[in-house]
C-alpha atoms as a PDB file:
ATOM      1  CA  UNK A   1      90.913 129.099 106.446  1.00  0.00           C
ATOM      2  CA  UNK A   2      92.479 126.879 103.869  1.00  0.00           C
ATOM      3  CA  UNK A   3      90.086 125.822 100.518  1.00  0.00           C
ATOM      4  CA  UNK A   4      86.944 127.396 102.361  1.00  0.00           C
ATOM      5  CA  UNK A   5      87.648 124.840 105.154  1.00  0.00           C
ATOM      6  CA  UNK A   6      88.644 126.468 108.429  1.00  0.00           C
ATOM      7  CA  UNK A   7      91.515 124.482 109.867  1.00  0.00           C
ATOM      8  CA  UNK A   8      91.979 124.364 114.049  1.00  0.00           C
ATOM      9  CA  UNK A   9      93.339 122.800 117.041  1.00  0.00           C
ATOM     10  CA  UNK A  10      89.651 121.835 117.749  1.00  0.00           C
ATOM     11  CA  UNK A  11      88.743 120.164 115.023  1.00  0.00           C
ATOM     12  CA  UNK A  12      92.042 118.600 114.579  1.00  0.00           C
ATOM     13  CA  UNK A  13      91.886 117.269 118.459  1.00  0.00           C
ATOM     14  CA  UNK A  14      88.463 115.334 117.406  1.00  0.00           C
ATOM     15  CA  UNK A  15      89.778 113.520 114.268  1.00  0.00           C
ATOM     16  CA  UNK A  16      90.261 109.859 115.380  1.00  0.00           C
ATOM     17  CA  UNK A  17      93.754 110.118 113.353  1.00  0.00           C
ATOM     18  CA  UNK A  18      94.846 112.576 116.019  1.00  0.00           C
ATOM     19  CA  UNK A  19      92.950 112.163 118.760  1.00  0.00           C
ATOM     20  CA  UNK A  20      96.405 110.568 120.621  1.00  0.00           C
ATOM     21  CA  UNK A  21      97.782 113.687 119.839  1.00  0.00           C
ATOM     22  CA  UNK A  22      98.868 116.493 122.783  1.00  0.00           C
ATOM     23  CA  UNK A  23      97.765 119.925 121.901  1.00  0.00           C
ATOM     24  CA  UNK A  24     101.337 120.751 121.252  1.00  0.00           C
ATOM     25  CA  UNK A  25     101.537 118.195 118.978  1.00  0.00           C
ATOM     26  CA  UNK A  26      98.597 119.179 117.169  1.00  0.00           C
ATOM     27  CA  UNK A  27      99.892 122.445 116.558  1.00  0.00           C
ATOM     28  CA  UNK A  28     102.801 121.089 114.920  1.00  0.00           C
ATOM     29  CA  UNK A  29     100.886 119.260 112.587  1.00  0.00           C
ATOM     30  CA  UNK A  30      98.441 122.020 111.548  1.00  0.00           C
ATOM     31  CA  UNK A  31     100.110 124.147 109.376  1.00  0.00           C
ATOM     32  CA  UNK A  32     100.614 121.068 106.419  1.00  0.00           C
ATOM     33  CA  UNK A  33      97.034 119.947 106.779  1.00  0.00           C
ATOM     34  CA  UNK A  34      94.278 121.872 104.354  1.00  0.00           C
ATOM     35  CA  UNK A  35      91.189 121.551 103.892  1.00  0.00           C
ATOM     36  CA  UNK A  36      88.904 121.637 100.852  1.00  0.00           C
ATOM     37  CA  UNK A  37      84.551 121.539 100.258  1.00  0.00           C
ATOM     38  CA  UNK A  38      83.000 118.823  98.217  1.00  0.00           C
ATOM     39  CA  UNK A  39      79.657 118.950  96.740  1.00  0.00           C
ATOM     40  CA  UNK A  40      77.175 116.185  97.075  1.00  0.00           C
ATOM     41  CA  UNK A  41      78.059 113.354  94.644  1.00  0.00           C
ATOM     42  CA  UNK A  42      81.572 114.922  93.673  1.00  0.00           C
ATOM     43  CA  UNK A  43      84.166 112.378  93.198  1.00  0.00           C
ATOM     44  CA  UNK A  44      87.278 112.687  95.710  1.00  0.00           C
ATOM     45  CA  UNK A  45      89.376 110.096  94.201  1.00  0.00           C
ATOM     46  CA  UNK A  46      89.128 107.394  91.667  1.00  0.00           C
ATOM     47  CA  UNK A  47      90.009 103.529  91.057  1.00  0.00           C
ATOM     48  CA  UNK A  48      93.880 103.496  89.595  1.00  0.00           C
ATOM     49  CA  UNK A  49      94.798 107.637  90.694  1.00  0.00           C
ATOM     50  CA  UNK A  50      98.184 108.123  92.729  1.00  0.00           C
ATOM     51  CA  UNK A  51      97.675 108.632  96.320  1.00  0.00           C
ATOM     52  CA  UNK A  52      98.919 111.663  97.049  1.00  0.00           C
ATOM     53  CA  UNK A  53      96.894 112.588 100.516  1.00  0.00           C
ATOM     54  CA  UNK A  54      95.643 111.285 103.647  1.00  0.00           C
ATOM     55  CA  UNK A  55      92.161 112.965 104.218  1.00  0.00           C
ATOM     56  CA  UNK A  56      90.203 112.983 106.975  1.00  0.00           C
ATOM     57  CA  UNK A  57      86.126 114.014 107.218  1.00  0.00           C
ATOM     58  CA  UNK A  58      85.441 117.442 108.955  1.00  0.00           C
ATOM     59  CA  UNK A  59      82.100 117.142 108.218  1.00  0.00           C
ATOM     60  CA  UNK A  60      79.605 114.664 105.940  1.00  0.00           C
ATOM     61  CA  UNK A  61      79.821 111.180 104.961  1.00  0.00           C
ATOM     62  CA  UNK A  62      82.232 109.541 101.940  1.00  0.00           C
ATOM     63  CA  UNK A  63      81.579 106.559 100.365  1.00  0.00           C
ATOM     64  CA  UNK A  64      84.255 104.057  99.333  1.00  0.00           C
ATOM     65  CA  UNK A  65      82.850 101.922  96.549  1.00  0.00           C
ATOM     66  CA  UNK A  66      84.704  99.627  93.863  1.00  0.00           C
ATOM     67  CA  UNK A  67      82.927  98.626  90.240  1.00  0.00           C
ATOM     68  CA  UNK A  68      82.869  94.722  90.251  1.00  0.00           C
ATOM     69  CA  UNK A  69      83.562  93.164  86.707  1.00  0.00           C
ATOM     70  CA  UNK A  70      80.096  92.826  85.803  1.00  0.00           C
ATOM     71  CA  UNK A  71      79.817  96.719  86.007  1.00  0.00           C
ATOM     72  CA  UNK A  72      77.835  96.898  89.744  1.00  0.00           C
ATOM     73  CA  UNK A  73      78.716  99.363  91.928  1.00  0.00           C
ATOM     74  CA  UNK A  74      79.733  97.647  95.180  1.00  0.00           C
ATOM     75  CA  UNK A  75      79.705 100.668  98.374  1.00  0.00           C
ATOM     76  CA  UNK A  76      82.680  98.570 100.457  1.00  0.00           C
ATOM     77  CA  UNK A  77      82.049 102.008 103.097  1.00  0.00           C
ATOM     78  CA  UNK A  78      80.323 104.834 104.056  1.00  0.00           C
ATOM     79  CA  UNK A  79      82.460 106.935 106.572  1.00  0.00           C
ATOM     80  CA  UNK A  80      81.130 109.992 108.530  1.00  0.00           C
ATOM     81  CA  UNK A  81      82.921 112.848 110.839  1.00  0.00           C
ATOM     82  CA  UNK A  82      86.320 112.508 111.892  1.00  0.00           C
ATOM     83  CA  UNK A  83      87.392 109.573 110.345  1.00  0.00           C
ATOM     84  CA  UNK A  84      90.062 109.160 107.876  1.00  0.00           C
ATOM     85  CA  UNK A  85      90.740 107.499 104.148  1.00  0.00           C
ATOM     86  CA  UNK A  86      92.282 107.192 101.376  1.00  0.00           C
ATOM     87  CA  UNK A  87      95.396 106.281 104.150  1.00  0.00           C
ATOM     88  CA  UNK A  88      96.221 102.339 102.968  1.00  0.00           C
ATOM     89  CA  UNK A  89      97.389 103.558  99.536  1.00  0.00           C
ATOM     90  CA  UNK A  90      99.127 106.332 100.361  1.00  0.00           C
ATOM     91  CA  UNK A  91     100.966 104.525 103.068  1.00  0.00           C
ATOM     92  CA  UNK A  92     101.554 101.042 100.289  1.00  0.00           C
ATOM     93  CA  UNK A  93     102.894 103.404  97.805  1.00  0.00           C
ATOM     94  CA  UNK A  94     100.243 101.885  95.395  1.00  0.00           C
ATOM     95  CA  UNK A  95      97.151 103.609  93.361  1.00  0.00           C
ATOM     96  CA  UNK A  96      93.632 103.828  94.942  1.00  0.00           C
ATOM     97  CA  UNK A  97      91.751 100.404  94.671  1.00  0.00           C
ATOM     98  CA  UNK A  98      88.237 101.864  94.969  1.00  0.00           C
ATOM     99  CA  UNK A  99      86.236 105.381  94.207  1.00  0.00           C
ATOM    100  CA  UNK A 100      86.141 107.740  97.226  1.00  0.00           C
ATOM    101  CA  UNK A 101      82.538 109.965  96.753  1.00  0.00           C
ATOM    102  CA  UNK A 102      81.217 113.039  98.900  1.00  0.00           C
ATOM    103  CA  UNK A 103      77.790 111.391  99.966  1.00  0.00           C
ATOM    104  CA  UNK A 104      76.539 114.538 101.017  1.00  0.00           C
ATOM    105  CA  UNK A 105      78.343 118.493 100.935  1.00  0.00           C
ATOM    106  CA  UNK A 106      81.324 117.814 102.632  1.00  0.00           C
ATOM    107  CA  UNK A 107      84.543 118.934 103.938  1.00  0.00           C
ATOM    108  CA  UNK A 108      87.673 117.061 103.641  1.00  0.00           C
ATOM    109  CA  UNK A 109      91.270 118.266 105.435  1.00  0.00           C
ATOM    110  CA  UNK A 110      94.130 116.480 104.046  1.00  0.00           C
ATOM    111  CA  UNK A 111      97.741 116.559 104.433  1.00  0.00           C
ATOM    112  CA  UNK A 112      99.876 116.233 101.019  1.00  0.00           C
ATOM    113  CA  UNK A 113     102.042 112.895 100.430  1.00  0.00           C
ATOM    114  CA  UNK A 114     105.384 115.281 100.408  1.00  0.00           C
ATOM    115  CA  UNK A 115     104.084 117.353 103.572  1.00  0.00           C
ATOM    116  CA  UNK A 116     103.410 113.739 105.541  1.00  0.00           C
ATOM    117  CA  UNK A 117     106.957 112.150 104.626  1.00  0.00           C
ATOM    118  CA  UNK A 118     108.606 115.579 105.606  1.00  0.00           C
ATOM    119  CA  UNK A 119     106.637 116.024 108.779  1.00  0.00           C
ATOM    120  CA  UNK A 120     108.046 111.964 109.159  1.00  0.00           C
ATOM    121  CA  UNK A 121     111.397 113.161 109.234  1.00  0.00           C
ATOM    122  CA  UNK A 122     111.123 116.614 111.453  1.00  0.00           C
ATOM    123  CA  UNK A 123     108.673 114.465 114.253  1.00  0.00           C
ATOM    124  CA  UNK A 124     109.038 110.460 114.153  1.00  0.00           C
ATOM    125  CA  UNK A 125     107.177 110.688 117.829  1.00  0.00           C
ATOM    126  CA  UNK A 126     104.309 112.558 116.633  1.00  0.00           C
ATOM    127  CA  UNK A 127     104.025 109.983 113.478  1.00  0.00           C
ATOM    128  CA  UNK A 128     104.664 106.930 114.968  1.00  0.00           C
ATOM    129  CA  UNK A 129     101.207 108.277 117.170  1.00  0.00           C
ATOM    130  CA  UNK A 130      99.734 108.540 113.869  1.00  0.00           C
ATOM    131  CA  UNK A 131     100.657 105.262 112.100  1.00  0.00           C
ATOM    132  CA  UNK A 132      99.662 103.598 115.452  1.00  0.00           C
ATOM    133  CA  UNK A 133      96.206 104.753 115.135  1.00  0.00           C
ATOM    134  CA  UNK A 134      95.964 103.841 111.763  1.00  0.00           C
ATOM    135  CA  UNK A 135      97.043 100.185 112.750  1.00  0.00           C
ATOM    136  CA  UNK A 136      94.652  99.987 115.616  1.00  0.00           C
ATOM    137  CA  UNK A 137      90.973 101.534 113.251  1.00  0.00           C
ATOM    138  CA  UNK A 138      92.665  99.253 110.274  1.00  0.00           C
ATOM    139  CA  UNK A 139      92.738  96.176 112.582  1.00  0.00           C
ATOM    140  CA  UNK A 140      89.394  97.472 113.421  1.00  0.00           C
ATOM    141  CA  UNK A 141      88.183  97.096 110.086  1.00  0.00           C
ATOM    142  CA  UNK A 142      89.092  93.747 109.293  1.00  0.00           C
ATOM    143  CA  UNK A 143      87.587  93.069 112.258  1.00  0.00           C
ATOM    144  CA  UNK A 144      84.238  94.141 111.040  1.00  0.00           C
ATOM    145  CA  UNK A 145      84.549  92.977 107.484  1.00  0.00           C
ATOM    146  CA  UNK A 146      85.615  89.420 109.108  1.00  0.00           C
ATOM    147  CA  UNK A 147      82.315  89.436 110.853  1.00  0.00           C
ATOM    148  CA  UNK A 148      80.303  90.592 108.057  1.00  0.00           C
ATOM    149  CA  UNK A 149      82.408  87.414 105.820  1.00  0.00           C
ATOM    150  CA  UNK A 150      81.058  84.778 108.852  1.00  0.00           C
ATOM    151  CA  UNK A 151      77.577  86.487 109.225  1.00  0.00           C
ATOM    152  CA  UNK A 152      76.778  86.475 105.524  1.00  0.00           C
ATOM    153  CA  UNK A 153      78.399  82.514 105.440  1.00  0.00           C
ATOM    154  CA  UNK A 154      75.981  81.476 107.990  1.00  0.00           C
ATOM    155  CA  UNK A 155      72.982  83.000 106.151  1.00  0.00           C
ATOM    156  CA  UNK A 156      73.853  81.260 103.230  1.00  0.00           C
END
């Protein structure tokens, strides 16, 4: 148990960042990701901090929201159980561009910036599994937000 979060195979297998992963693989990978509790309303990250993890939900819902000018709270997200964020930063090199918040008590694993670059090095197969998945659920996402762009143009 790592930061009152018990890290597995299991759990790991049903994370949509590793669900392309073999067993073997998976085991691997376990020993740089930890895993910490968040309370309801606790801020995980905020607007202009370093990215220094990739995180991924065990359990509860996150929500990704940005401040517009005017001072209104925009929610861009609200992400549930095994998925992942945080990951576009982290991967651009560049701070976070929105506020990641524990919507409910919730538990996080993440892997450490350093860990994931060395773990890059030691097993290009396993990451290039990895950073395919996050292609494919990104692609995804514009997807969405593309639809939601057309949808609210039409209603307008």
């Amino acid at each position: 148990m790592k930061g009152g979060v018990m890290v597995d195979t299991k759990d790991l297998k049903e994370q949509v960042l590793f669900e392309d992963l073999t067993e073997e693989e998976i085991k691997k990978i376990i020993p740089i990701v930890e895993g910490k509790k968040f309370r309801k309303d606790e801020v995980i990250f905020k607007e202009k901090q370093p990215a220094n993890h990739l995180r991924m939900i065990k359990k509860g819902k996150i929500e990704i929201s940005k401040t517009t000018p005017d001072g209104w709270k925009q929610t861009l997200a609200v992400l549930g159980n095994n998925t992942f964020f945080g990951e576009l930063a982290l991967l651009e090199k560049r701070e976070h561009q929105a506020v990641a918040r524990a919507v409910d008590d919730t538990e996080v694993f993440f892997i450490k910036k350093d860990n994931l670059e060395e773990f890059e090095q030691k097993e290009p197969m396993i990451m290039l599994k990895i950073y395919r998945k996050i292609a494919i659920v990104s692609g995804q996402n514009v997807r969405r937000m593309n639809q939601k762009l057309m949808n609210a143009l039409v209603s307008y």
